[in-house]
C-alpha atoms as a PDB file:
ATOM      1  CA  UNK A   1     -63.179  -8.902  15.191  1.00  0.00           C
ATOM      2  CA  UNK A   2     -66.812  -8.285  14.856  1.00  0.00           C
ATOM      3  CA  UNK A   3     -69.683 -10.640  16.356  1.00  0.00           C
ATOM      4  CA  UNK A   4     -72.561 -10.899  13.781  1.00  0.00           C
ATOM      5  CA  UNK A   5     -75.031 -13.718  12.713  1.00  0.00           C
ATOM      6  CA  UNK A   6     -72.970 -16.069  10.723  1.00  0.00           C
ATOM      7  CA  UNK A   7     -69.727 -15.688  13.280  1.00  0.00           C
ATOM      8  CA  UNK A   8     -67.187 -13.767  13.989  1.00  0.00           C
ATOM      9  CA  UNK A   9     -65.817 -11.512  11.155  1.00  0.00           C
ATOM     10  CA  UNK A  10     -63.453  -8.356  10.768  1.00  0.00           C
ATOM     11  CA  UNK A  11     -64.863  -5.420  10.785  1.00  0.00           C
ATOM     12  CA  UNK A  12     -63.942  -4.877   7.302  1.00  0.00           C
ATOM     13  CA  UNK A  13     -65.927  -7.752   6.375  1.00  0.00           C
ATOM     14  CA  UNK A  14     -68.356  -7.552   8.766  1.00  0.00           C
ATOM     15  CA  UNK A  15     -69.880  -4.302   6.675  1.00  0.00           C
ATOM     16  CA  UNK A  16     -70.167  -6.244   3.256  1.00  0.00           C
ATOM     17  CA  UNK A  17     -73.252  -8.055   1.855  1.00  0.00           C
ATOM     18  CA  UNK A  18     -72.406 -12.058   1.247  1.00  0.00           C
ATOM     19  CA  UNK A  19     -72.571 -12.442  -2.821  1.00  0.00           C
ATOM     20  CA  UNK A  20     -75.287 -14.952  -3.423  1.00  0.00           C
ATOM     21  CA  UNK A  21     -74.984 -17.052  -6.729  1.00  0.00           C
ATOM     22  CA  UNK A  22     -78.551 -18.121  -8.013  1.00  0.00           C
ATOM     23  CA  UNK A  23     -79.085 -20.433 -11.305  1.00  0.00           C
ATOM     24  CA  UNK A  24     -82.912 -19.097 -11.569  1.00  0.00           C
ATOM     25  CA  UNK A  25     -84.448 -15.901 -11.713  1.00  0.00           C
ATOM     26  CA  UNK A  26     -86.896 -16.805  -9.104  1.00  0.00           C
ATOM     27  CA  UNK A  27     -89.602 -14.587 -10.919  1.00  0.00           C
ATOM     28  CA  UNK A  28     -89.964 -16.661 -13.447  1.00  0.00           C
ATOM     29  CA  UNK A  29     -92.439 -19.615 -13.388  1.00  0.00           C
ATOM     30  CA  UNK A  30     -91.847 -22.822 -14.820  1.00  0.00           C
ATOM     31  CA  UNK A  31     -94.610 -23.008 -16.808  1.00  0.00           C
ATOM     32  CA  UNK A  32     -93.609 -25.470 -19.851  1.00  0.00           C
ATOM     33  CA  UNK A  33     -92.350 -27.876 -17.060  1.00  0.00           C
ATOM     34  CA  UNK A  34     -96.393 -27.649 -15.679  1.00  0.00           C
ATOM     35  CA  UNK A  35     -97.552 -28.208 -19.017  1.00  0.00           C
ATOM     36  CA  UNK A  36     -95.116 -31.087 -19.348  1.00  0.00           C
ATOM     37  CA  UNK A  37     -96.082 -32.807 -16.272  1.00  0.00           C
ATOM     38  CA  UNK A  38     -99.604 -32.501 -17.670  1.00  0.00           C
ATOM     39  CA  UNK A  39     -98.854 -34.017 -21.019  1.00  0.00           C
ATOM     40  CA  UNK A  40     -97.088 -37.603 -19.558  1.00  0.00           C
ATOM     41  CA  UNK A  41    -100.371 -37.319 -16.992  1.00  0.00           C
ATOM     42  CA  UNK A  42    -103.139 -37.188 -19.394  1.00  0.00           C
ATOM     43  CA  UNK A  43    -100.943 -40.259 -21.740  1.00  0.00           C
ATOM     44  CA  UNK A  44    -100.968 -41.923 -18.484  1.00  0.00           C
ATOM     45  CA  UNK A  45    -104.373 -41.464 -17.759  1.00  0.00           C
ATOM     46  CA  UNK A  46    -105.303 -42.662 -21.755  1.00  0.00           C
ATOM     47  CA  UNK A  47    -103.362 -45.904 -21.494  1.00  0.00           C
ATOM     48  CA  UNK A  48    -105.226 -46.769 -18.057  1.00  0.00           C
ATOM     49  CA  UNK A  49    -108.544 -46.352 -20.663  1.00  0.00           C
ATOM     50  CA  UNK A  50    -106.917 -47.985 -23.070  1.00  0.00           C
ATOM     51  CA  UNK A  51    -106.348 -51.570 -21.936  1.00  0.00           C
ATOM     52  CA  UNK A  52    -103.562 -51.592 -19.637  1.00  0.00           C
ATOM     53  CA  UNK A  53    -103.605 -51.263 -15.911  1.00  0.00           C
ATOM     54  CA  UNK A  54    -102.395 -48.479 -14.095  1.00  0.00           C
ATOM     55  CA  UNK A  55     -99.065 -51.201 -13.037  1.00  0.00           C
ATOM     56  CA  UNK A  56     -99.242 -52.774 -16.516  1.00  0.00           C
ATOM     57  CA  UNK A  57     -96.939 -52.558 -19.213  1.00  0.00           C
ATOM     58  CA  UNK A  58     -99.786 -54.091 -21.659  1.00  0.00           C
ATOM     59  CA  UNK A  59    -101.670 -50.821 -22.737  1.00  0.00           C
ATOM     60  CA  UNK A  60    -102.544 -50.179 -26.012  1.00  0.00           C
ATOM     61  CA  UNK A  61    -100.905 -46.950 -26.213  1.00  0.00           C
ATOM     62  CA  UNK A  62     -97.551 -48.604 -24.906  1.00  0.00           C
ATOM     63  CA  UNK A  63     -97.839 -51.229 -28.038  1.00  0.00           C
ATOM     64  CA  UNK A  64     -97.972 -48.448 -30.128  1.00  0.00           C
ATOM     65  CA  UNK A  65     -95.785 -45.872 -28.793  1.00  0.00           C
ATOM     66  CA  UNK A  66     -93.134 -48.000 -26.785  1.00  0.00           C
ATOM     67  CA  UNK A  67     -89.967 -47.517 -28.832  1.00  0.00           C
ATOM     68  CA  UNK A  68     -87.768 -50.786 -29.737  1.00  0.00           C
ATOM     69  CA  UNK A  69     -85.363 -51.194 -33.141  1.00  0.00           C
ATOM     70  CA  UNK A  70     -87.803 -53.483 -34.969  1.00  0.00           C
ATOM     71  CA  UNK A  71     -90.696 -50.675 -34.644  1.00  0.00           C
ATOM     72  CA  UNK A  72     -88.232 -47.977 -35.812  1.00  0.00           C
ATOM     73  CA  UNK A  73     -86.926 -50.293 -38.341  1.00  0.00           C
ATOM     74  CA  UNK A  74     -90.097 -50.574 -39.589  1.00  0.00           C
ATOM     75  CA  UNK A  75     -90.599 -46.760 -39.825  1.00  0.00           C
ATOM     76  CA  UNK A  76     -92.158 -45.905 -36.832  1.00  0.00           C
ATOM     77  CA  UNK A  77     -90.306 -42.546 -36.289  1.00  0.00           C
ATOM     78  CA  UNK A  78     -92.674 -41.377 -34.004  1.00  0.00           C
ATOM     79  CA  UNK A  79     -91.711 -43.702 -31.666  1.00  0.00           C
ATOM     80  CA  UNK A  80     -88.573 -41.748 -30.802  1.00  0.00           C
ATOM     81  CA  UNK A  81     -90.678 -39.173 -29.439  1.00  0.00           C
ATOM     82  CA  UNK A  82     -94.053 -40.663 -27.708  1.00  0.00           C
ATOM     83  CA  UNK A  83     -92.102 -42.963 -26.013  1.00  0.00           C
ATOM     84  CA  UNK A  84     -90.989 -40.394 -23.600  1.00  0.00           C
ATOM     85  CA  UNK A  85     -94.544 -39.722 -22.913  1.00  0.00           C
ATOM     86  CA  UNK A  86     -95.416 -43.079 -21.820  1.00  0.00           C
ATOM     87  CA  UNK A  87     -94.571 -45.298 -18.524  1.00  0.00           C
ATOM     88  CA  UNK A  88     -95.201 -48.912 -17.481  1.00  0.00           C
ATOM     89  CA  UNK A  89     -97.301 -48.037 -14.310  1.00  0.00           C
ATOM     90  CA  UNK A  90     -97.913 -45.882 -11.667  1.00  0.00           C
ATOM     91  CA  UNK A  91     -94.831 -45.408  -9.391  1.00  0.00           C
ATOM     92  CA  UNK A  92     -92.951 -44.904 -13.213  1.00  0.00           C
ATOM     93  CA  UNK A  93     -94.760 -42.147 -13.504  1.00  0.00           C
ATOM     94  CA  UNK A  94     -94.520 -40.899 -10.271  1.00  0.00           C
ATOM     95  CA  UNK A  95     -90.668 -40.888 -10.086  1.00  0.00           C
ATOM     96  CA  UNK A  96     -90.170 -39.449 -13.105  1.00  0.00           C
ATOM     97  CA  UNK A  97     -92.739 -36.576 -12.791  1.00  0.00           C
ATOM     98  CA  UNK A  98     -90.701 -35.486  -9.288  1.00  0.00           C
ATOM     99  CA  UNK A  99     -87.783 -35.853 -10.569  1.00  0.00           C
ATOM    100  CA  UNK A 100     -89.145 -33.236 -13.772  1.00  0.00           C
ATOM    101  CA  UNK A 101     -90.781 -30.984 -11.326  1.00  0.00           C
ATOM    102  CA  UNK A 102     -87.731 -30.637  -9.468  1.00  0.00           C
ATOM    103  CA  UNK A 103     -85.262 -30.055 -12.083  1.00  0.00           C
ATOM    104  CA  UNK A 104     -87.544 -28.531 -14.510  1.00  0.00           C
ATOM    105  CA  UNK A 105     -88.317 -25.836 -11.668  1.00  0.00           C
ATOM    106  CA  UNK A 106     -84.382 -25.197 -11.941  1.00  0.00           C
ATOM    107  CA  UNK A 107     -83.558 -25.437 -15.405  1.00  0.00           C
ATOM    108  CA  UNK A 108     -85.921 -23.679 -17.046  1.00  0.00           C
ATOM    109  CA  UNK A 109     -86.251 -20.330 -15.808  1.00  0.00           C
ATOM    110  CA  UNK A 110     -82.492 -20.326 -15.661  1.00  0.00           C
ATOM    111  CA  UNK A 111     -82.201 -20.791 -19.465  1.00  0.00           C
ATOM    112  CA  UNK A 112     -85.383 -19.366 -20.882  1.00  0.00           C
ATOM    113  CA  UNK A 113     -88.509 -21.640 -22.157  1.00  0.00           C
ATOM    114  CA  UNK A 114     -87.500 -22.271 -25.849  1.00  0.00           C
ATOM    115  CA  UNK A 115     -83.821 -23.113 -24.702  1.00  0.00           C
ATOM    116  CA  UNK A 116     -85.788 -25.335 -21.776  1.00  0.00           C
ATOM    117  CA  UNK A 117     -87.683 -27.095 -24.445  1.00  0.00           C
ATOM    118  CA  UNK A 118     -84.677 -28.084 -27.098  1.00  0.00           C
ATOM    119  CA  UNK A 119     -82.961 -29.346 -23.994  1.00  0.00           C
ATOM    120  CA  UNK A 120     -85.511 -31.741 -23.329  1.00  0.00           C
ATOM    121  CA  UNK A 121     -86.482 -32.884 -26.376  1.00  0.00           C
ATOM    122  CA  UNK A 122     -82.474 -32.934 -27.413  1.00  0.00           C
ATOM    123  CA  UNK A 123     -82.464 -35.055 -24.661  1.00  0.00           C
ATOM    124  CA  UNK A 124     -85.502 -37.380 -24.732  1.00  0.00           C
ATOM    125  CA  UNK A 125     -84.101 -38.140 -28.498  1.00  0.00           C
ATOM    126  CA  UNK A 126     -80.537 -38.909 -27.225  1.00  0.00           C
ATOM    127  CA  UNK A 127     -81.978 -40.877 -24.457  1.00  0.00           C
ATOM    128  CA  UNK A 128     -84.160 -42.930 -27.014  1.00  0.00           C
ATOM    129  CA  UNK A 129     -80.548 -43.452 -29.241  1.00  0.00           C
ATOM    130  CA  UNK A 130     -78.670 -44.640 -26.335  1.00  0.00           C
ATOM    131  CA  UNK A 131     -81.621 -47.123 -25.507  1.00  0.00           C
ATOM    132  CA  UNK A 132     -81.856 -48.579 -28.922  1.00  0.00           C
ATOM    133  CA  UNK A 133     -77.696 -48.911 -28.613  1.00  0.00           C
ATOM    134  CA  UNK A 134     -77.601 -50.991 -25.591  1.00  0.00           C
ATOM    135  CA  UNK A 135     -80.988 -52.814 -25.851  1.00  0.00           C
ATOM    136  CA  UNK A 136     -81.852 -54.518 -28.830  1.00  0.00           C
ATOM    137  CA  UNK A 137     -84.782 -56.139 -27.734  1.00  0.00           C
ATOM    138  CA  UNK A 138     -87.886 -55.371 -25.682  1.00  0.00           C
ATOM    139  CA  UNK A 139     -89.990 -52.380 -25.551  1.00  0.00           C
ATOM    140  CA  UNK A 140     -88.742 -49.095 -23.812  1.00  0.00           C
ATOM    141  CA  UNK A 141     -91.015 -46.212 -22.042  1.00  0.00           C
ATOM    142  CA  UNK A 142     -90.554 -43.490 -19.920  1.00  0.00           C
ATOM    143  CA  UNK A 143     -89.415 -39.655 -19.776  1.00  0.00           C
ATOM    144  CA  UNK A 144     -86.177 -40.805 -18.199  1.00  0.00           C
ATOM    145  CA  UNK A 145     -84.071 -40.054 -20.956  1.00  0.00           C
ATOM    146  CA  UNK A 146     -85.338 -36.320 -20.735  1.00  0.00           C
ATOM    147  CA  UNK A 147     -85.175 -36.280 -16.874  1.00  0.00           C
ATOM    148  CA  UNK A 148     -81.423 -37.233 -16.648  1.00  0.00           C
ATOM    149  CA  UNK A 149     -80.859 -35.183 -19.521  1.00  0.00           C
ATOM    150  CA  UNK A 150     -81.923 -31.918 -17.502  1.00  0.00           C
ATOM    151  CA  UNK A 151     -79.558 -33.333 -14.521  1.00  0.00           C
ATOM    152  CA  UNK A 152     -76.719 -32.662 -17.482  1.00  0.00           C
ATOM    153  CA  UNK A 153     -77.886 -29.609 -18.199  1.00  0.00           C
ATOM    154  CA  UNK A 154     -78.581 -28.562 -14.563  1.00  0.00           C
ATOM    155  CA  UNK A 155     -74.594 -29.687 -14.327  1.00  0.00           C
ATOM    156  CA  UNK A 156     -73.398 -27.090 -16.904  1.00  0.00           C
ATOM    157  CA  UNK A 157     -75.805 -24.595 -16.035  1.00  0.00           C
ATOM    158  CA  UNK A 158     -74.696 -23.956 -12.452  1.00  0.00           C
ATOM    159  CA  UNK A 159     -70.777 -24.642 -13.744  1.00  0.00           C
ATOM    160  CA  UNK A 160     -71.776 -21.320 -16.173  1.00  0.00           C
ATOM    161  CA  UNK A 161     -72.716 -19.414 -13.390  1.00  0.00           C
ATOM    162  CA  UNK A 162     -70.181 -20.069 -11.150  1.00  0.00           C
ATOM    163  CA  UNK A 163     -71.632 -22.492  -8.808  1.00  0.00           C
ATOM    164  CA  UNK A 164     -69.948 -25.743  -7.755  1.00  0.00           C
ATOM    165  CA  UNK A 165     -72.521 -28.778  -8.683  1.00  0.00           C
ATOM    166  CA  UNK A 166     -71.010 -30.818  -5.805  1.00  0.00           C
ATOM    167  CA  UNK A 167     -72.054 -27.924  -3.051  1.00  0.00           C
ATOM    168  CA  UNK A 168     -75.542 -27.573  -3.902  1.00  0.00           C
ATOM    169  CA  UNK A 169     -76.478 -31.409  -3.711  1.00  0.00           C
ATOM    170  CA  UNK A 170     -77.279 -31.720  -7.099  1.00  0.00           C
ATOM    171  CA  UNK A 171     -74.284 -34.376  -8.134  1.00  0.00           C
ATOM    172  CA  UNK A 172     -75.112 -36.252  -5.310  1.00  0.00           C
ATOM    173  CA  UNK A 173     -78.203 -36.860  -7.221  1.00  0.00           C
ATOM    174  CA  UNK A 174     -77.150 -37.683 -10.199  1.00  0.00           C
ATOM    175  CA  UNK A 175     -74.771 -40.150  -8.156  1.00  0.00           C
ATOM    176  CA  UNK A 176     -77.320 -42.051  -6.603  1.00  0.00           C
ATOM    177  CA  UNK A 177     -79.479 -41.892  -9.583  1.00  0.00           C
ATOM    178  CA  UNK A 178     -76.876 -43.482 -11.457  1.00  0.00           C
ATOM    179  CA  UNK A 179     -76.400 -46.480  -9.001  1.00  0.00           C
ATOM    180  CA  UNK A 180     -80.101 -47.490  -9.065  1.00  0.00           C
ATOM    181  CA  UNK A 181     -79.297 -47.396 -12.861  1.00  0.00           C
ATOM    182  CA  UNK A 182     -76.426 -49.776 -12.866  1.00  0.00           C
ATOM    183  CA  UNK A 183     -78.103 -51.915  -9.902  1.00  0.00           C
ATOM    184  CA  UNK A 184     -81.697 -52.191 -10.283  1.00  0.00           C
ATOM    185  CA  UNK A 185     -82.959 -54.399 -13.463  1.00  0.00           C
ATOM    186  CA  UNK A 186     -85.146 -53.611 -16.310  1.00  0.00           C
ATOM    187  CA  UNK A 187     -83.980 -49.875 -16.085  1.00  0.00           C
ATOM    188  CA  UNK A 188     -82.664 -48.550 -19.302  1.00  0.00           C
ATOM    189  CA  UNK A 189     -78.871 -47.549 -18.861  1.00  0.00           C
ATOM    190  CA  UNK A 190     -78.624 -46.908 -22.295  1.00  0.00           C
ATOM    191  CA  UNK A 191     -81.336 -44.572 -21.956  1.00  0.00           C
ATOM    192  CA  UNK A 192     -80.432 -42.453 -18.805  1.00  0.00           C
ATOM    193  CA  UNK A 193     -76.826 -42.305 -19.974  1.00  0.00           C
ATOM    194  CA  UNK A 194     -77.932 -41.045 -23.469  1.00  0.00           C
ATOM    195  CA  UNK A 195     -79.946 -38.453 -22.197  1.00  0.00           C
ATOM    196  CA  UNK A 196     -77.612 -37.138 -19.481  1.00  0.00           C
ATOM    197  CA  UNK A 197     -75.121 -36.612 -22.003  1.00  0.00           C
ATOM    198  CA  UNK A 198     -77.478 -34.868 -24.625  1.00  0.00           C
ATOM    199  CA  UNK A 199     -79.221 -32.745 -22.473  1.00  0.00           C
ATOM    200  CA  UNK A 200     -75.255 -31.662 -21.542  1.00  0.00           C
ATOM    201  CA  UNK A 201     -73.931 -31.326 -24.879  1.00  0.00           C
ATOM    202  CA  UNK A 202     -77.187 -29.290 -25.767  1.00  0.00           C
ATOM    203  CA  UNK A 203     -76.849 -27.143 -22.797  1.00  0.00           C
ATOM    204  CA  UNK A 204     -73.258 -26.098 -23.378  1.00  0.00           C
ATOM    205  CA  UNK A 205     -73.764 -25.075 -26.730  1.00  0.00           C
ATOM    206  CA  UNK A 206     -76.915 -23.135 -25.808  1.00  0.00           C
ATOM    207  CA  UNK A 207     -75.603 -21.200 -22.786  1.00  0.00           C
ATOM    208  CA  UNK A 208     -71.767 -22.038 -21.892  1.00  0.00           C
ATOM    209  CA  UNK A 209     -70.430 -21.929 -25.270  1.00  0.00           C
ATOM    210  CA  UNK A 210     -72.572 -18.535 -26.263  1.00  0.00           C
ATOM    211  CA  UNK A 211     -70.701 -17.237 -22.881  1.00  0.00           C
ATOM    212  CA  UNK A 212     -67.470 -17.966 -23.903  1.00  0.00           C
ATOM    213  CA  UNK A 213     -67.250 -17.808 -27.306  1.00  0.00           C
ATOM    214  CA  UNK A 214     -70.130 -15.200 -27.757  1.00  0.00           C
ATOM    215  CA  UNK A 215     -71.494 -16.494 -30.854  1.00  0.00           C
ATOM    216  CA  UNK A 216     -75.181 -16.134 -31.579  1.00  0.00           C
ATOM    217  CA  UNK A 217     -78.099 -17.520 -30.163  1.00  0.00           C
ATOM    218  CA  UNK A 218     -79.241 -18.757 -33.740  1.00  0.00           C
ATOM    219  CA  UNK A 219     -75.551 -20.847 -33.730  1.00  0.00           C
ATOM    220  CA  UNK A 220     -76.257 -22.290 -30.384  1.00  0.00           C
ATOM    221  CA  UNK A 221     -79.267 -23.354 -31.472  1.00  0.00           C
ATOM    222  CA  UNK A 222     -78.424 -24.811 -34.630  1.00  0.00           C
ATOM    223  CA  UNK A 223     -75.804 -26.841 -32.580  1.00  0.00           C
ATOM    224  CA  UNK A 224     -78.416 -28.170 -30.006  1.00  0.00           C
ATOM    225  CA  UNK A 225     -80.422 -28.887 -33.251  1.00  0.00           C
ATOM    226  CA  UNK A 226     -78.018 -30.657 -34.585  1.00  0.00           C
ATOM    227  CA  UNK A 227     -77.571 -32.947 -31.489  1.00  0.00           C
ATOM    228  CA  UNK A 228     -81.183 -34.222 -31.951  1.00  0.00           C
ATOM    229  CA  UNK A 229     -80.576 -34.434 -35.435  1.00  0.00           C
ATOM    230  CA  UNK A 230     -77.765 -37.191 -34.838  1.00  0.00           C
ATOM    231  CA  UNK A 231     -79.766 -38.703 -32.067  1.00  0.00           C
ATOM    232  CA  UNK A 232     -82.586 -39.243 -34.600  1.00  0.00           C
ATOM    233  CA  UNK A 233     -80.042 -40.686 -37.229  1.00  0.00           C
ATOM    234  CA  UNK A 234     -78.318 -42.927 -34.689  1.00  0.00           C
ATOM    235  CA  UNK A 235     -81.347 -44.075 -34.271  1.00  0.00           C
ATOM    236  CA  UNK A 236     -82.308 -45.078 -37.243  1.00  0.00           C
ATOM    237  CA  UNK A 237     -79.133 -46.441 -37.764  1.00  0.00           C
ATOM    238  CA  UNK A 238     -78.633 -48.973 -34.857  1.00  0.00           C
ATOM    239  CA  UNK A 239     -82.049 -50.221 -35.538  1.00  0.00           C
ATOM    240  CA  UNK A 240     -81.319 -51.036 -39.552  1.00  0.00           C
ATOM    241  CA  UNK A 241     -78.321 -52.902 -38.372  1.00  0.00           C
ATOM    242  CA  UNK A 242     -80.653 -55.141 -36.370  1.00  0.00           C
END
């Protein structure tokens, strides 16, 4: 047996380098995640102006952005997507903006920034779909849809390359994340569910499937497409049934 830094190994093993799994090319810089962050900061910063408080949920631009079935019932498509730009106060904001830095730091330069950027918005749509499902009344804001939808993809990601979720801290995460879902009120379950599971589905068929199967990157992107397409129709849907 040999003494080195990490123990005591045989000599065989002693004289080999320790594989190290990464999910990022750490030479890339997240830079749609920045621009992101900037985005839900500047809405932020325009519904202070507008009316509401910086702890109020009675802005202008929430009134006309917050997402709920009667407003998409009425037609108000856009909803579906400036909703996830917009949060009811301060420490909103705050959490969610962490919680992008962190795993928008991850995800993105391990999948590229146009993958990065159908992920999110695949999942900010399937996050708005799940909270029009569960919630049929009452106004809904906040990037959480998208946040927990990069959590899914972080999930697959790692899976792709090898690495166990479970060993890197990141399901731990999504575990307690998921009990102040289920525990605390006025969250959105509906919400963070939906976009944890699009920002998976979008994910696999964007870099697992095109692994496995090899089929092109236009297919994978179709697919992903395609998620957001249903999200949007769900949508739709649910709220006409109102």
């Amino acid at each position: 047996m040999t003494s080195t830094s990490v123990g005591m190994r045989c000599p065989d093993c002693a004289g080999r380098k320790t594989q190290v799994r990464t999910v990022r090319n750490l030479t890339d810089e997240p830079t749609l995640t920045y621009v992101l962050i900037a985005i839900n900061v500047i809405v932020a910063l325009g519904t202070l102006f507008s009316g509401g408080g910086s702890t109020s949920a009675g802005g202008t631009l929430l009134d006309d952005g917050g997402l709920s079935r009667f407003h998409i019932e009425q037609g108000e498509y856009w909803r579906l997507i400036t909703s996830g730009f917009l949060h009811a106060g301060l420490l909103h904001l705050m959490f969610n903006m962490f919680g992008l830095y962190i795993l928008g730091g991850l995800v993105e330069p391990a999948v590229g920034r146009l993958q990065f950027v159908i992920i999110y918005f695949v999942s900010l749509l399937a996050g708005a779909f799940g909270a029009l499902l569960l919630e049929p009344e009452g106004l809904t804001v906040g990037a959480s849809g998208a946040i927990f939808g990069l959590m899914g993809a972080a999930v697959v990601v790692m899976r792709a390359r090898g690495i166990n979720p479970m060993e890197s801290g990141l399901g731990l995460w999504i575990g307690l994340n998921l009990l102040i879902t289920f525990t605390i009120p006025n969250i959105s379950i509906g919400g963070h569910l939906g976009g944890l599971l699009g920002g998976a589905l979008a994910a696999y068929v964007l870099v697992d499937l095109r692994e496995r199967v090899r089929v092109p990157a236009a297919a994978g992107l179709l697919l992903a497409g395609a998620i957001g397409v249903a999200s949007v129709v769900g949508s739709v849907m649910v709220s006409g049934s109102a």
